[in-house]
N, C-alpha and C. Protein backbone atom coordinates (compact mmCIF):
# COMPACT_ATOMS: atom_id res chain seq x y z
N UNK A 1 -2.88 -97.33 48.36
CA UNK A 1 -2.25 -98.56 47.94
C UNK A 1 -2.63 -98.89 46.50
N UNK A 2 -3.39 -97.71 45.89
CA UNK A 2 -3.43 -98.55 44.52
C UNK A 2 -2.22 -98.26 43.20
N UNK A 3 -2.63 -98.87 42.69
CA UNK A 3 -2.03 -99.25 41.41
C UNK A 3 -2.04 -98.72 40.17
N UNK A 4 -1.58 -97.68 39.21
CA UNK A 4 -2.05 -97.37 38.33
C UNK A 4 -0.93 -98.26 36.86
N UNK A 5 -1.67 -99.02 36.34
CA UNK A 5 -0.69 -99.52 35.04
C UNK A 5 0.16 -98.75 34.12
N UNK A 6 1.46 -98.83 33.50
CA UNK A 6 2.36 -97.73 32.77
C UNK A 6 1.41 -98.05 31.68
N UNK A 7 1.68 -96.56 30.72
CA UNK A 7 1.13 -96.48 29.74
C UNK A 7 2.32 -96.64 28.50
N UNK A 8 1.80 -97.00 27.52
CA UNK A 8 2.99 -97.18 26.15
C UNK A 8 3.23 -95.84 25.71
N UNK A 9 2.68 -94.94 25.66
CA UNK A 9 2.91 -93.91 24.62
C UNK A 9 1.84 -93.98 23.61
N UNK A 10 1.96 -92.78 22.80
CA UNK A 10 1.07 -92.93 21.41
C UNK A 10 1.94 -94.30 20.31
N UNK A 11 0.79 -94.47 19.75
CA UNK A 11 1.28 -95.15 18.37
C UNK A 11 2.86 -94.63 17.66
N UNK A 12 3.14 -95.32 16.96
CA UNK A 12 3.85 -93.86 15.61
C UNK A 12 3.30 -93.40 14.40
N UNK A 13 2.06 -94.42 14.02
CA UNK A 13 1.44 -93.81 13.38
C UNK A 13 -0.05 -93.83 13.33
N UNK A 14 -0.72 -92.05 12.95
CA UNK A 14 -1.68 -92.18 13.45
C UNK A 14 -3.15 -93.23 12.88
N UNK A 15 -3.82 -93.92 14.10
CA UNK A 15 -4.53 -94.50 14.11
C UNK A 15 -5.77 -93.99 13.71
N UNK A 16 -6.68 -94.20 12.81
CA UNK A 16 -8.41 -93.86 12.07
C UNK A 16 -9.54 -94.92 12.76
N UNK A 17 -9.63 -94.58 13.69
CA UNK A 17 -10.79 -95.87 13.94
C UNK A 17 -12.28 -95.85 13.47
N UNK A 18 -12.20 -94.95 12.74
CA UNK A 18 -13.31 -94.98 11.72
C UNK A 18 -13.09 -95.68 10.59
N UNK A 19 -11.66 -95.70 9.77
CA UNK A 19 -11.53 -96.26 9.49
C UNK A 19 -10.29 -97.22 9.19
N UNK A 20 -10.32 -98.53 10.13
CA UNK A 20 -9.23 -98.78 10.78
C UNK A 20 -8.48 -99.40 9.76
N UNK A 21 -8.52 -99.63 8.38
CA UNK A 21 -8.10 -100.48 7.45
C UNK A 21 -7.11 -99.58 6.38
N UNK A 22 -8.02 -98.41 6.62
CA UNK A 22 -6.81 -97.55 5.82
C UNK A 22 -5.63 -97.26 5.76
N UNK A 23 -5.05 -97.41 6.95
CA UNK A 23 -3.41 -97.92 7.24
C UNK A 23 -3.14 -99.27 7.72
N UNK A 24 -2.52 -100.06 7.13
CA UNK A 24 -2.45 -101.69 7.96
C UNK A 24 -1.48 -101.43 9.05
N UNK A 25 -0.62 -100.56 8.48
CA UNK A 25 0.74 -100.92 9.19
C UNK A 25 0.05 -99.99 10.69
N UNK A 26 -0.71 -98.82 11.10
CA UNK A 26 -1.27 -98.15 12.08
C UNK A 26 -2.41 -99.13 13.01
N UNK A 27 -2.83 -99.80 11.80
CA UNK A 27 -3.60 -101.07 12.57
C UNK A 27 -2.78 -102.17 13.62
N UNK A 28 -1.88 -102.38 12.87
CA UNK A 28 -0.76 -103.64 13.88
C UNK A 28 -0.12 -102.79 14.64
N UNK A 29 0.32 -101.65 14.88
CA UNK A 29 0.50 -100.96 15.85
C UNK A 29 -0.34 -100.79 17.10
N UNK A 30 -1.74 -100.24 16.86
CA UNK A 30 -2.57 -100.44 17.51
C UNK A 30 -2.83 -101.41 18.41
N UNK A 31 -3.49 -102.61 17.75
CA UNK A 31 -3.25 -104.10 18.39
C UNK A 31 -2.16 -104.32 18.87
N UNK A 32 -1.12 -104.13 19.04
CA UNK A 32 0.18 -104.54 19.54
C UNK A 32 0.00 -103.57 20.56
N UNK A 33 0.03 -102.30 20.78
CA UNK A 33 -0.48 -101.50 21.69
C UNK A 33 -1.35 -102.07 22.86
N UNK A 34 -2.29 -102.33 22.10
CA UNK A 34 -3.52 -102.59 23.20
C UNK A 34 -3.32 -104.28 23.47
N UNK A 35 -2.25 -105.00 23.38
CA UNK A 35 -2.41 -106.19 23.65
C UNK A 35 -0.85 -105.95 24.60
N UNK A 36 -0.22 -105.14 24.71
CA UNK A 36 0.80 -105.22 25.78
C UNK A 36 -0.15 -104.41 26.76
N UNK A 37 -0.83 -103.29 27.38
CA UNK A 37 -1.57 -102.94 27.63
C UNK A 37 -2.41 -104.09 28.47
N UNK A 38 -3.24 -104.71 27.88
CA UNK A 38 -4.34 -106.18 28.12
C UNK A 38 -2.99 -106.83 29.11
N UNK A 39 -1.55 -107.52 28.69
CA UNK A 39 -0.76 -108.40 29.15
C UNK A 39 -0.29 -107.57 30.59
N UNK A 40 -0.01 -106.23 30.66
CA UNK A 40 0.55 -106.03 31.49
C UNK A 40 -0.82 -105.83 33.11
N UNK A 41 -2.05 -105.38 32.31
CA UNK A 41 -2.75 -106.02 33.57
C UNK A 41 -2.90 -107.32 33.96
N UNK A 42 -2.74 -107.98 32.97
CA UNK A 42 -3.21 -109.19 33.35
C UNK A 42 -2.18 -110.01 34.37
N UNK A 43 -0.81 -109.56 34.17
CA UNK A 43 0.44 -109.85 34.94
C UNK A 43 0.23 -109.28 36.80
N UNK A 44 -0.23 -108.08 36.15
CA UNK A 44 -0.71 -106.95 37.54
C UNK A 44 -1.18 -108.23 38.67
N UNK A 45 -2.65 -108.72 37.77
CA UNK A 45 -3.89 -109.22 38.82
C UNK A 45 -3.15 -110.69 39.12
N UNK A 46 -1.86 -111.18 38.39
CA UNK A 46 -1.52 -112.71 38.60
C UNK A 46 -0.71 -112.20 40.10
N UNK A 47 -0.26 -111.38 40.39
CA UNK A 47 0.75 -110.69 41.43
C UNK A 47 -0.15 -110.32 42.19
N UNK A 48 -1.25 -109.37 42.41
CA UNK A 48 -1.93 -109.51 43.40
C UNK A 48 -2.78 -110.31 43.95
N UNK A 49 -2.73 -111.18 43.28
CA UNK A 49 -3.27 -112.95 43.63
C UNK A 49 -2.58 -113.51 44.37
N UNK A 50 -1.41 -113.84 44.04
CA UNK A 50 -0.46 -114.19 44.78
C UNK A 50 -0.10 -113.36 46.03
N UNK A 51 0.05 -112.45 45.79
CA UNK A 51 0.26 -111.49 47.06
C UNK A 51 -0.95 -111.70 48.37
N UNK A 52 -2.17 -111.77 47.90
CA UNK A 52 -3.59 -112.05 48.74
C UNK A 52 -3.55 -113.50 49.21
N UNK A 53 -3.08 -114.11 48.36
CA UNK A 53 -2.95 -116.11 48.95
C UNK A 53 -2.24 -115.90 49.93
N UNK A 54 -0.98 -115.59 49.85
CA UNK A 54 0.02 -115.49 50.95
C UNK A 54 -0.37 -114.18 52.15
N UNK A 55 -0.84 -113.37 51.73
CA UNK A 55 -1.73 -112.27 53.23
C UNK A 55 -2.72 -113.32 54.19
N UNK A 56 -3.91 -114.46 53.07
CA UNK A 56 -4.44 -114.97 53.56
C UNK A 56 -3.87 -116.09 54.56
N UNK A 57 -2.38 -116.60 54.27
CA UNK A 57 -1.55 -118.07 54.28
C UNK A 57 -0.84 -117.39 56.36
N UNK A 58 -0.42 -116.05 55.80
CA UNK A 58 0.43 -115.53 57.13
C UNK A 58 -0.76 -115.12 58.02
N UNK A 59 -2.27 -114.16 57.80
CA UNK A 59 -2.71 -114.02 58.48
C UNK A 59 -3.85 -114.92 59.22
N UNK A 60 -4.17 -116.13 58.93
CA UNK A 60 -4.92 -116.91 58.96
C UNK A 60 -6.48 -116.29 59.91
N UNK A 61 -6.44 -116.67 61.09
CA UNK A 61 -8.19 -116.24 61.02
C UNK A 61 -8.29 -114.53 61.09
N UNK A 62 -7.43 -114.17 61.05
CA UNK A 62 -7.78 -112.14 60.92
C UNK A 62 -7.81 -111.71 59.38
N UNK A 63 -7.55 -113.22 58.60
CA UNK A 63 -7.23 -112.48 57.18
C UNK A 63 -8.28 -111.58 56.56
N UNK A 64 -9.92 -111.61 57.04
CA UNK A 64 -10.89 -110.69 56.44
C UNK A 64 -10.36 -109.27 56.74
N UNK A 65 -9.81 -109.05 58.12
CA UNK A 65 -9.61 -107.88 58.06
C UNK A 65 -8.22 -106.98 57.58
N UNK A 66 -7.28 -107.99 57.96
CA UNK A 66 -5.83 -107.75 57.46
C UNK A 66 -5.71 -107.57 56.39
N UNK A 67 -6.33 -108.29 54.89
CA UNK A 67 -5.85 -108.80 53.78
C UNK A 67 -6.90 -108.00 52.69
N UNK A 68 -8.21 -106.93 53.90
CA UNK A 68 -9.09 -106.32 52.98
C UNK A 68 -8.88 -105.35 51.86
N UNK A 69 -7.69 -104.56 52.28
CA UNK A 69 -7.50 -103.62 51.31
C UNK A 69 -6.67 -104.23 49.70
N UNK A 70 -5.86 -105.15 50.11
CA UNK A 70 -4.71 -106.33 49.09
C UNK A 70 -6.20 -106.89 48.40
N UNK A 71 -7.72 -107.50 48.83
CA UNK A 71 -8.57 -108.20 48.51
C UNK A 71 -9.08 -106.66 47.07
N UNK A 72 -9.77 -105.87 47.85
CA UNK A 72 -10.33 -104.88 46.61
C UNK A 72 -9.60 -104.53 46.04
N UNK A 73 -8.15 -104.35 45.99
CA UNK A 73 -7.11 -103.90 44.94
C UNK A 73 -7.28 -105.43 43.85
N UNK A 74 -7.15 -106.65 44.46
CA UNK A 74 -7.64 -107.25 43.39
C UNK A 74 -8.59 -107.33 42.49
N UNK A 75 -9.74 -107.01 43.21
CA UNK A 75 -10.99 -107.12 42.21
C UNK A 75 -11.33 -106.37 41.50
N UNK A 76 -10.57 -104.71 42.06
CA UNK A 76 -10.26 -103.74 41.11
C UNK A 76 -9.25 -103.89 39.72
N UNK A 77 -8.00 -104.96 39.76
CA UNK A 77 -7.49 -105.13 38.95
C UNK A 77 -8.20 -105.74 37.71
N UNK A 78 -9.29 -107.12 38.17
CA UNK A 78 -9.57 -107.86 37.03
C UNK A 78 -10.56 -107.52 36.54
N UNK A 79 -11.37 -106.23 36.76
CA UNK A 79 -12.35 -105.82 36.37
C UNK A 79 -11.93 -105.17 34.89
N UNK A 80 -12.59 -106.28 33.99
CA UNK A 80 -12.72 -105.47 32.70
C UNK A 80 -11.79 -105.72 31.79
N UNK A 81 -10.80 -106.84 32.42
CA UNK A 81 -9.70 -107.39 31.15
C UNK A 81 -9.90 -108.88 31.09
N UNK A 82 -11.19 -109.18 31.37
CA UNK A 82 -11.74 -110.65 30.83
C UNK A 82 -10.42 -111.84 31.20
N UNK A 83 -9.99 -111.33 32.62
CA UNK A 83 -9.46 -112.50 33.66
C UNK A 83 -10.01 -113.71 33.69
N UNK A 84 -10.38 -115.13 32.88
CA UNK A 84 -10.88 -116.06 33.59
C UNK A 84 -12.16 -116.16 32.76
N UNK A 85 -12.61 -117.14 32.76
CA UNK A 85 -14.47 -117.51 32.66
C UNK A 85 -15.21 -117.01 33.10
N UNK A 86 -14.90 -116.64 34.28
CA UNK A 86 -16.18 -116.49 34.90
C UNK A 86 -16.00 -114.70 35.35
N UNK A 87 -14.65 -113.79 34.89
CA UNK A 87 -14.82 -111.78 34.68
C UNK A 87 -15.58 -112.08 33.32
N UNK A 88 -16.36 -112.29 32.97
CA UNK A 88 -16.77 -111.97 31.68
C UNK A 88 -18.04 -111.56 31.08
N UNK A 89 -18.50 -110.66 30.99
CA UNK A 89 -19.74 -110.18 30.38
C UNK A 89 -20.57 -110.06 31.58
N UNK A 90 -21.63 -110.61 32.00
CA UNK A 90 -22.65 -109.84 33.34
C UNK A 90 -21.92 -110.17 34.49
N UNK A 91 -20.89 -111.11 34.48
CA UNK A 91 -20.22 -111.40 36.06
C UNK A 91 -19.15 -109.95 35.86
N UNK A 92 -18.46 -108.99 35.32
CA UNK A 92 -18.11 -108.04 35.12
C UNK A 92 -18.02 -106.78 35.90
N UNK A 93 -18.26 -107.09 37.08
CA UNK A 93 -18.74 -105.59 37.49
C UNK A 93 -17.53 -105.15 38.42
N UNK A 94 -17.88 -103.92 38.87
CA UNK A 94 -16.80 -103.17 39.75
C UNK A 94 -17.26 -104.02 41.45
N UNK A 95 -16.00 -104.09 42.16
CA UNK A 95 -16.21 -104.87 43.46
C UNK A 95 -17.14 -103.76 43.86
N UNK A 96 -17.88 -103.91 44.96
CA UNK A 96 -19.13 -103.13 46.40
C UNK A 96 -18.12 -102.49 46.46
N UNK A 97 -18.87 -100.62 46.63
CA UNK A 97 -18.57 -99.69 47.30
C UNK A 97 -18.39 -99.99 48.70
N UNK A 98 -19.51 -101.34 49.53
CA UNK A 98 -19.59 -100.64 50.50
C UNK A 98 -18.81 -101.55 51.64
N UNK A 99 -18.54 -101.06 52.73
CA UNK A 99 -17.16 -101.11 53.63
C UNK A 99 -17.39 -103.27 53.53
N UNK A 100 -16.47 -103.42 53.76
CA UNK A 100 -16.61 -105.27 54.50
C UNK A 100 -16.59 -105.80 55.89
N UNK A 101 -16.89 -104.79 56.53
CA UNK A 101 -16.75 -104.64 58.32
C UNK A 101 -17.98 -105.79 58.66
């Protein structure tokens, strides 16, 4: 059930991230790159939010077990695109390996 995000393609022109100033116009490419990239997860995790409210809304007291796999696909989504106040820096981490039984 998971999810893998589309990718843009390369730039059109090539990017130096050593030194990123030497082309402007490869620079705003870049950033524009990596900020549709950033938007389109971030759209991802607003949809599997929604999707988990409503698993939780239809399955009511079975939802721990019904709604577990829809639950770690979320937490897998917002890991690492600074979702919110509180994905950010040591709250950051990948959801538990281990089962939720």
């Amino acid at each position: 059930m998971g999810w893998s995000p589309p990718t843009f393609g390369k730039a059109e022109r090539p990017f130096d991230p050593e030194d990123p100033y030497a082309d402007p116009a490869a620079l705003i490419e870049q950033r524009i790159k990596k900020t549709h990239e950033k938007m389109v997860q971030i759209e991802k995790a607003k949809v599997l939010r929604e999707k988990l409210g409503e698993c939780y809304m239809s399955e009511g007291v079975n939802s721990l077990q019904a709604c577990k796999e829809l639950a770690l696909d979320y937490l897998q989504s917002i890991q690492g695109i600074g979702f919110g106040q509180l994905n950010s820096g040591r709250f950051d981490r990948p959801p538990p390996k281990h089962t939720l039984d």
